[in-house]
PDB file of N, CA and C in Angstrom:
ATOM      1  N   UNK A   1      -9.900  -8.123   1.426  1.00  0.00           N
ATOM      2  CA  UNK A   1      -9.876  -6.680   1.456  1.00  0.00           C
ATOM      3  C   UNK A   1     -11.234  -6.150   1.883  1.00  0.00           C
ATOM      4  N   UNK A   2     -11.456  -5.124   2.605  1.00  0.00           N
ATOM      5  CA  UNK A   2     -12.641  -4.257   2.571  1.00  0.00           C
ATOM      6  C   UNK A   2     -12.895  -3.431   1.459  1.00  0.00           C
ATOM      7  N   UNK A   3     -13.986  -3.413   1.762  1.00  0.00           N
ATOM      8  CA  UNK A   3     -15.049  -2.495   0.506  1.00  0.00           C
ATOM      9  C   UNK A   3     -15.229  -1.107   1.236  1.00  0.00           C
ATOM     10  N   UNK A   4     -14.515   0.212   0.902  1.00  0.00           N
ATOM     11  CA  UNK A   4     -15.239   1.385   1.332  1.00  0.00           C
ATOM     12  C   UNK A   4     -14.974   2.264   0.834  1.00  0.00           C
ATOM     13  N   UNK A   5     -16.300   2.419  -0.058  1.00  0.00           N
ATOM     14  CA  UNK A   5     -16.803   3.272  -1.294  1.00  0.00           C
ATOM     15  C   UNK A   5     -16.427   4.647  -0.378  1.00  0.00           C
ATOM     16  N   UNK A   6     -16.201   5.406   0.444  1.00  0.00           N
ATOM     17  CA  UNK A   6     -17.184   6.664   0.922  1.00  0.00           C
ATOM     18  C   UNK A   6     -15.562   6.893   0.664  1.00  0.00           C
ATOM     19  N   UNK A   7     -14.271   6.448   0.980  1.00  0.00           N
ATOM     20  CA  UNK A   7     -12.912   6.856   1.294  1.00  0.00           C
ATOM     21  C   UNK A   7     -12.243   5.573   0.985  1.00  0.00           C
ATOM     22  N   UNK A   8     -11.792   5.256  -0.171  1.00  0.00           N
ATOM     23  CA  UNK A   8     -11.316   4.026  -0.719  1.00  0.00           C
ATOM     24  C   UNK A   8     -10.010   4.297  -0.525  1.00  0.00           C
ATOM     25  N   UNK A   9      -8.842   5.341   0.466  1.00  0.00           N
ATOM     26  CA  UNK A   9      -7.590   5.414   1.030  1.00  0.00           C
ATOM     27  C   UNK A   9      -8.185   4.242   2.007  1.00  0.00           C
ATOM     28  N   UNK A  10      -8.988   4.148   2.551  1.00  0.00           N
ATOM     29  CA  UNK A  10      -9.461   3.671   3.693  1.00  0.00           C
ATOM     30  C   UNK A  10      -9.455   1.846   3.790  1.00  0.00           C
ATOM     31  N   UNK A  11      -9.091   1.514   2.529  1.00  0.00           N
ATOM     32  CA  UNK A  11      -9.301   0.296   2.141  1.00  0.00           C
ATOM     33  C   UNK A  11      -8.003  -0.662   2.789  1.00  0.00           C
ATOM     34  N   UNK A  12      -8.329  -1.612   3.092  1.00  0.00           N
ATOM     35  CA  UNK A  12      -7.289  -2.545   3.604  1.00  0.00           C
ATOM     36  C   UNK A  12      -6.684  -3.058   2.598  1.00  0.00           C
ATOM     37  N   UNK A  13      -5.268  -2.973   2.317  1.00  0.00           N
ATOM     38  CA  UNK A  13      -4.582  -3.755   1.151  1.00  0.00           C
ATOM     39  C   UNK A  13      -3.664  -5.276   1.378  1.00  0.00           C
ATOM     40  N   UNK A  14      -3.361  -5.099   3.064  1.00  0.00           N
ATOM     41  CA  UNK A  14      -2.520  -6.015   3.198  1.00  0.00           C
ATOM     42  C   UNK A  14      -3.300  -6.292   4.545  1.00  0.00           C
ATOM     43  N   UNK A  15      -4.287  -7.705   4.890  1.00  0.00           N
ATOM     44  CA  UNK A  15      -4.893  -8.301   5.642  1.00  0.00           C
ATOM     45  C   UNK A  15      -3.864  -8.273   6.885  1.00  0.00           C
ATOM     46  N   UNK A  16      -2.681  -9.072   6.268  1.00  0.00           N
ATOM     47  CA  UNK A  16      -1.698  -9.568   7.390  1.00  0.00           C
ATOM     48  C   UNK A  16      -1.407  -8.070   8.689  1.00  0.00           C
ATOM     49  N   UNK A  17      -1.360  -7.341   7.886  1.00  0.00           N
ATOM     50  CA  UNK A  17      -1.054  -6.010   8.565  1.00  0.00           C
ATOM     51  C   UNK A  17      -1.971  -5.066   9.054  1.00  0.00           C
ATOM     52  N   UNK A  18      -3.194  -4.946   8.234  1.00  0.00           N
ATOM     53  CA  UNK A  18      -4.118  -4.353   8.172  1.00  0.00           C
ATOM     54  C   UNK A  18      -4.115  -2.781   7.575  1.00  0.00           C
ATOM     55  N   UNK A  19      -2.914  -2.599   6.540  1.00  0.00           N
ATOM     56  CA  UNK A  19      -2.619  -1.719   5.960  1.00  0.00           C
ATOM     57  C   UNK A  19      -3.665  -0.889   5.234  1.00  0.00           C
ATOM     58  N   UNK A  20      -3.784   0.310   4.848  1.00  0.00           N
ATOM     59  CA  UNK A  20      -4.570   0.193   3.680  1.00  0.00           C
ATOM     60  C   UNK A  20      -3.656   1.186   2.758  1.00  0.00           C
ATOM     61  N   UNK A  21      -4.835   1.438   1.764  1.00  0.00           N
ATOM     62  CA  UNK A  21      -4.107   2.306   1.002  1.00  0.00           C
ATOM     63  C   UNK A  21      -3.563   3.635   0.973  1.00  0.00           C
ATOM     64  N   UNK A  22      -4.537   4.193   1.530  1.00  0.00           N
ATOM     65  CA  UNK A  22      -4.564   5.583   2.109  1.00  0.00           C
ATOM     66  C   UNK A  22      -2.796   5.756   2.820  1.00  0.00           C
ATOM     67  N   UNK A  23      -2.573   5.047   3.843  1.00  0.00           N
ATOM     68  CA  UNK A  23      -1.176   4.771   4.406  1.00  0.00           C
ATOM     69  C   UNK A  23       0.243   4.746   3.602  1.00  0.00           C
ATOM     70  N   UNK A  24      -0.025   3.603   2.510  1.00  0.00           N
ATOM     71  CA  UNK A  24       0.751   3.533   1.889  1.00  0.00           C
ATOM     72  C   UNK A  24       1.065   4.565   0.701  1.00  0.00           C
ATOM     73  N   UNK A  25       0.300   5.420   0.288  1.00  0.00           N
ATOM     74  CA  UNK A  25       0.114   6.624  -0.377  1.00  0.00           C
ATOM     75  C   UNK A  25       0.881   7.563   0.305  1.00  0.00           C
ATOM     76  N   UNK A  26       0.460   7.714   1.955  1.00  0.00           N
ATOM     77  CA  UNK A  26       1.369   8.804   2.585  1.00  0.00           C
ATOM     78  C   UNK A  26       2.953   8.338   2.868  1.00  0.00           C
ATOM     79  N   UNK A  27       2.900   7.216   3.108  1.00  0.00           N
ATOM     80  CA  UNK A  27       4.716   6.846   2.890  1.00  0.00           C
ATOM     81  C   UNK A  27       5.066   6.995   1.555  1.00  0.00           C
ATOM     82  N   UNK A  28       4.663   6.865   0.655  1.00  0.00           N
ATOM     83  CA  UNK A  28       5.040   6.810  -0.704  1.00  0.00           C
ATOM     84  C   UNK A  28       5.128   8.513  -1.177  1.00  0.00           C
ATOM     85  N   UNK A  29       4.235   9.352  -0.513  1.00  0.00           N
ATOM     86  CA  UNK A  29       4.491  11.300  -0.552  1.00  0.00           C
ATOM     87  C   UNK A  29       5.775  11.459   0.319  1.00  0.00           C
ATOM     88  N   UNK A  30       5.844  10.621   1.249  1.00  0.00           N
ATOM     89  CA  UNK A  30       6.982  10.849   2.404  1.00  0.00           C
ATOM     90  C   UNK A  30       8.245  10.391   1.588  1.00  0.00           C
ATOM     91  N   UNK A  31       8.579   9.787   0.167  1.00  0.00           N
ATOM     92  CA  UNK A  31       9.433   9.566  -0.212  1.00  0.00           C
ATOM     93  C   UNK A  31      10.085   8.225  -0.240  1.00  0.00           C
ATOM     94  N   UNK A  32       9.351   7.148   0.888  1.00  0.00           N
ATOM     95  CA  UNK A  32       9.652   5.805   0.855  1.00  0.00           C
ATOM     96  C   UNK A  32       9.258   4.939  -0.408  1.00  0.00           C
ATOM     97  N   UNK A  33      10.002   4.195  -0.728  1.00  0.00           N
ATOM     98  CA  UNK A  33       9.887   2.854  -1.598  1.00  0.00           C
ATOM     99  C   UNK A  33       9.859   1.576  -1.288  1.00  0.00           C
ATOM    100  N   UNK A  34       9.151   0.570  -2.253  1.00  0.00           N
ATOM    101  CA  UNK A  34       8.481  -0.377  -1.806  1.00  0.00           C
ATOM    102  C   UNK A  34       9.042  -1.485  -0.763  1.00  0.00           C
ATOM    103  N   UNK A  35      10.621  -1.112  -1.039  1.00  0.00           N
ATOM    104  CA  UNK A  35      11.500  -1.675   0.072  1.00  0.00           C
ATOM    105  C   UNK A  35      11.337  -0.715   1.561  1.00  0.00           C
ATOM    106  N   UNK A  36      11.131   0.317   1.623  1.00  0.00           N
ATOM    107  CA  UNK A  36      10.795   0.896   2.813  1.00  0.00           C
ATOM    108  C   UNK A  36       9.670   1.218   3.383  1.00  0.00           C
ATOM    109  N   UNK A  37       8.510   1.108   2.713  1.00  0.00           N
ATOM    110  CA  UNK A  37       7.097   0.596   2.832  1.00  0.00           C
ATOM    111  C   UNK A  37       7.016  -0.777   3.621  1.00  0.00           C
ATOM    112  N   UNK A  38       7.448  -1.310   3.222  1.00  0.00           N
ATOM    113  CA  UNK A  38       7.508  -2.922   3.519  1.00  0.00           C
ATOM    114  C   UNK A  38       8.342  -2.786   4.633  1.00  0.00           C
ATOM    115  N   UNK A  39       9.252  -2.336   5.027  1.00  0.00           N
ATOM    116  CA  UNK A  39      10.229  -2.064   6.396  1.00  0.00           C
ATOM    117  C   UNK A  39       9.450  -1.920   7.328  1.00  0.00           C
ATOM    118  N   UNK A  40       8.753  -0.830   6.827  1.00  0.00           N
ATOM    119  CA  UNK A  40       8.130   0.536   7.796  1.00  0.00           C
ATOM    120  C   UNK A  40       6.734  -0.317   8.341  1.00  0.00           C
ATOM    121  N   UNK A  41       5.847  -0.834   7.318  1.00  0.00           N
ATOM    122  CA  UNK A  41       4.513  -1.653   7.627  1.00  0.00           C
ATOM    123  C   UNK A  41       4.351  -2.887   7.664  1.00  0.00           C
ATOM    124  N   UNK A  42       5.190  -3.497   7.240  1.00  0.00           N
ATOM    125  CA  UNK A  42       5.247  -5.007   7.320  1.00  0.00           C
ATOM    126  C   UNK A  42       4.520  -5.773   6.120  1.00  0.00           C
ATOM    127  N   UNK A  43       3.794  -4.594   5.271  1.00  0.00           N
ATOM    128  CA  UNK A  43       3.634  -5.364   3.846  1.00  0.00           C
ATOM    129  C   UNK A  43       4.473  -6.395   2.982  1.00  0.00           C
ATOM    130  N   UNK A  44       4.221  -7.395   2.250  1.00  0.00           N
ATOM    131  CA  UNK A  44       4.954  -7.961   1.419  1.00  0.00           C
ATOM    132  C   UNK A  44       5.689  -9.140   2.714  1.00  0.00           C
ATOM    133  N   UNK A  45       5.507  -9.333   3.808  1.00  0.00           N
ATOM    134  CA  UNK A  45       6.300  -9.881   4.505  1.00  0.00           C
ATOM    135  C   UNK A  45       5.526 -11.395   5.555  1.00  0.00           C
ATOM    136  N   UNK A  46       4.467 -11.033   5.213  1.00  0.00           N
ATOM    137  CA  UNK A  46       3.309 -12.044   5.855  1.00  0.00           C
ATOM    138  C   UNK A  46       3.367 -13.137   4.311  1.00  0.00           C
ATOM    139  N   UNK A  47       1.977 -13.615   4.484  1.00  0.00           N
ATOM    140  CA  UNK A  47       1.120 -14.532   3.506  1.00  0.00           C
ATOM    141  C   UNK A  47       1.724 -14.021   1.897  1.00  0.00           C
ATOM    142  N   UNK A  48       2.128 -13.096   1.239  1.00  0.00           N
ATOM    143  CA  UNK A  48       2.037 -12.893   0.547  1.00  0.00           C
ATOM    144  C   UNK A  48       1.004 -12.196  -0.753  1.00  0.00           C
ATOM    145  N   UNK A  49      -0.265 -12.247  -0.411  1.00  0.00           N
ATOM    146  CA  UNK A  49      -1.826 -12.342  -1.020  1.00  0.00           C
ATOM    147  C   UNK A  49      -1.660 -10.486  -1.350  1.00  0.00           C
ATOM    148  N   UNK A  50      -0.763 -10.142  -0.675  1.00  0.00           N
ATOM    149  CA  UNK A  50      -1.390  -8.227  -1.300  1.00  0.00           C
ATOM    150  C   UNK A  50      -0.013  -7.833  -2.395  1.00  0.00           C
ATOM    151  N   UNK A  51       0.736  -8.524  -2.178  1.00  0.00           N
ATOM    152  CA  UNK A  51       2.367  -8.324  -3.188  1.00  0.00           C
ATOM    153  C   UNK A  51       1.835  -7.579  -4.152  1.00  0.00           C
ATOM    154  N   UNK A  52       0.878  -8.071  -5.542  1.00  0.00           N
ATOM    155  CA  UNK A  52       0.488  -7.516  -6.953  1.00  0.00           C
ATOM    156  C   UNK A  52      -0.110  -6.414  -6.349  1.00  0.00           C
ATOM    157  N   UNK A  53      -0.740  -6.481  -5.578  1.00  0.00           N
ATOM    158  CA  UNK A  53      -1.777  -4.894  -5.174  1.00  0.00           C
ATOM    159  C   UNK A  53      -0.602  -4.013  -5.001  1.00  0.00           C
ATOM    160  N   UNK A  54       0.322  -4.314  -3.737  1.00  0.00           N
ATOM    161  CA  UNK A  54       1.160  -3.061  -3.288  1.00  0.00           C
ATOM    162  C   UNK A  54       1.830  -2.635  -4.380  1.00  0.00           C
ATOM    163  N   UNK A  55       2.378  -3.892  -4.968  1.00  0.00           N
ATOM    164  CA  UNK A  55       3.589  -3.287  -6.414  1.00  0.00           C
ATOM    165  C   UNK A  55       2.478  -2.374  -7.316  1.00  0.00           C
ATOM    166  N   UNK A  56       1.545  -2.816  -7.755  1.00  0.00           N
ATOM    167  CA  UNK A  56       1.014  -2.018  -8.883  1.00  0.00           C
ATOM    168  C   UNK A  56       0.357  -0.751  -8.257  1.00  0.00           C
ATOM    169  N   UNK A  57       0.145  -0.903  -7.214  1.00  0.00           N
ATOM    170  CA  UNK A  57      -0.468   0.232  -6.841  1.00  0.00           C
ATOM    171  C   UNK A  57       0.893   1.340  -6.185  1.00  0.00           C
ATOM    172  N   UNK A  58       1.869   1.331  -6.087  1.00  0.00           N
ATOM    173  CA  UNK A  58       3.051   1.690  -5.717  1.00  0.00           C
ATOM    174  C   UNK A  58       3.168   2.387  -7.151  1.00  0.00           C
ATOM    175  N   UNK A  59       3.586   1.277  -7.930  1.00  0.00           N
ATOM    176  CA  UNK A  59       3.786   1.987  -9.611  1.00  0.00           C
ATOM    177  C   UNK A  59       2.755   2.772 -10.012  1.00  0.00           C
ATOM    178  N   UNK A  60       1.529   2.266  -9.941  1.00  0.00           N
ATOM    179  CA  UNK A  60       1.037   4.394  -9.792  1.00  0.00           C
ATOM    180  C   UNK A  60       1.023   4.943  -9.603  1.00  0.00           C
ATOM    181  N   UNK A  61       0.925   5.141  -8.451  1.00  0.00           N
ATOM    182  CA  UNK A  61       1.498   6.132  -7.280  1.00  0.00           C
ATOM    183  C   UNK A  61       2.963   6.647  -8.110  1.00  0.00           C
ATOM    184  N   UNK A  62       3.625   5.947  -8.467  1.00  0.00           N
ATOM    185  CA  UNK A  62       4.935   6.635  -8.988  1.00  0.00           C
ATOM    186  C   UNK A  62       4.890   7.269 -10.401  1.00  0.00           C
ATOM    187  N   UNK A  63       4.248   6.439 -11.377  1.00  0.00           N
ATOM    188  CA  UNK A  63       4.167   7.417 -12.670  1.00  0.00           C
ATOM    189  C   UNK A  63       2.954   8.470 -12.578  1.00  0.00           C
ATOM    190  N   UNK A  64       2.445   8.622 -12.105  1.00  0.00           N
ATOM    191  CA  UNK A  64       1.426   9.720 -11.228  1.00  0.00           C
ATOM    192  C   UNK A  64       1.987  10.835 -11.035  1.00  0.00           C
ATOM    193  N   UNK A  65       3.708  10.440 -10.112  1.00  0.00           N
ATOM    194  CA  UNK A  65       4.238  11.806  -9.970  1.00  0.00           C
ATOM    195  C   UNK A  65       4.879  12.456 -10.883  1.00  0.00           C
ATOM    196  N   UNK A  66       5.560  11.714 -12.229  1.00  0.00           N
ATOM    197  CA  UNK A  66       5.981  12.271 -12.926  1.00  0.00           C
ATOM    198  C   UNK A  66       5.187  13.303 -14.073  1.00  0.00           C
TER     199      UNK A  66
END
């Protein structure tokens, strides 16, 4: 993963893809779930190594909104 303190949306979560977080935050406002995240970016579908990041960070993102 990258390190970037200044805008940590900015952070890469999924190497294989080069996702970061910031991204997956705006699909996740857009209403997608981790099955359509993963459609849409190709997370969860490489190496495996970001799975715990996306899920847990997904599940905040979700009890966040409630």
């Amino acid at each position: 993963m990258t390190n970037n303190a200044d805008n940590p949306s900015d952070e890469i979560v999924c190497t294989c893809t080069g996702t970061t977080y910031g991204e997956i935050a705006d699909l996740h406002a857009q209403g997608y779930d981790l099955d359509g995240i993963s459609s849409k970016k190709g997370v969860l579908s490489g190496c495996g190594g970001c799975e715990w990041d996306v899920e847990s960070f997904i599940e905040a993102l979700t009890h966040n909104q409630s």
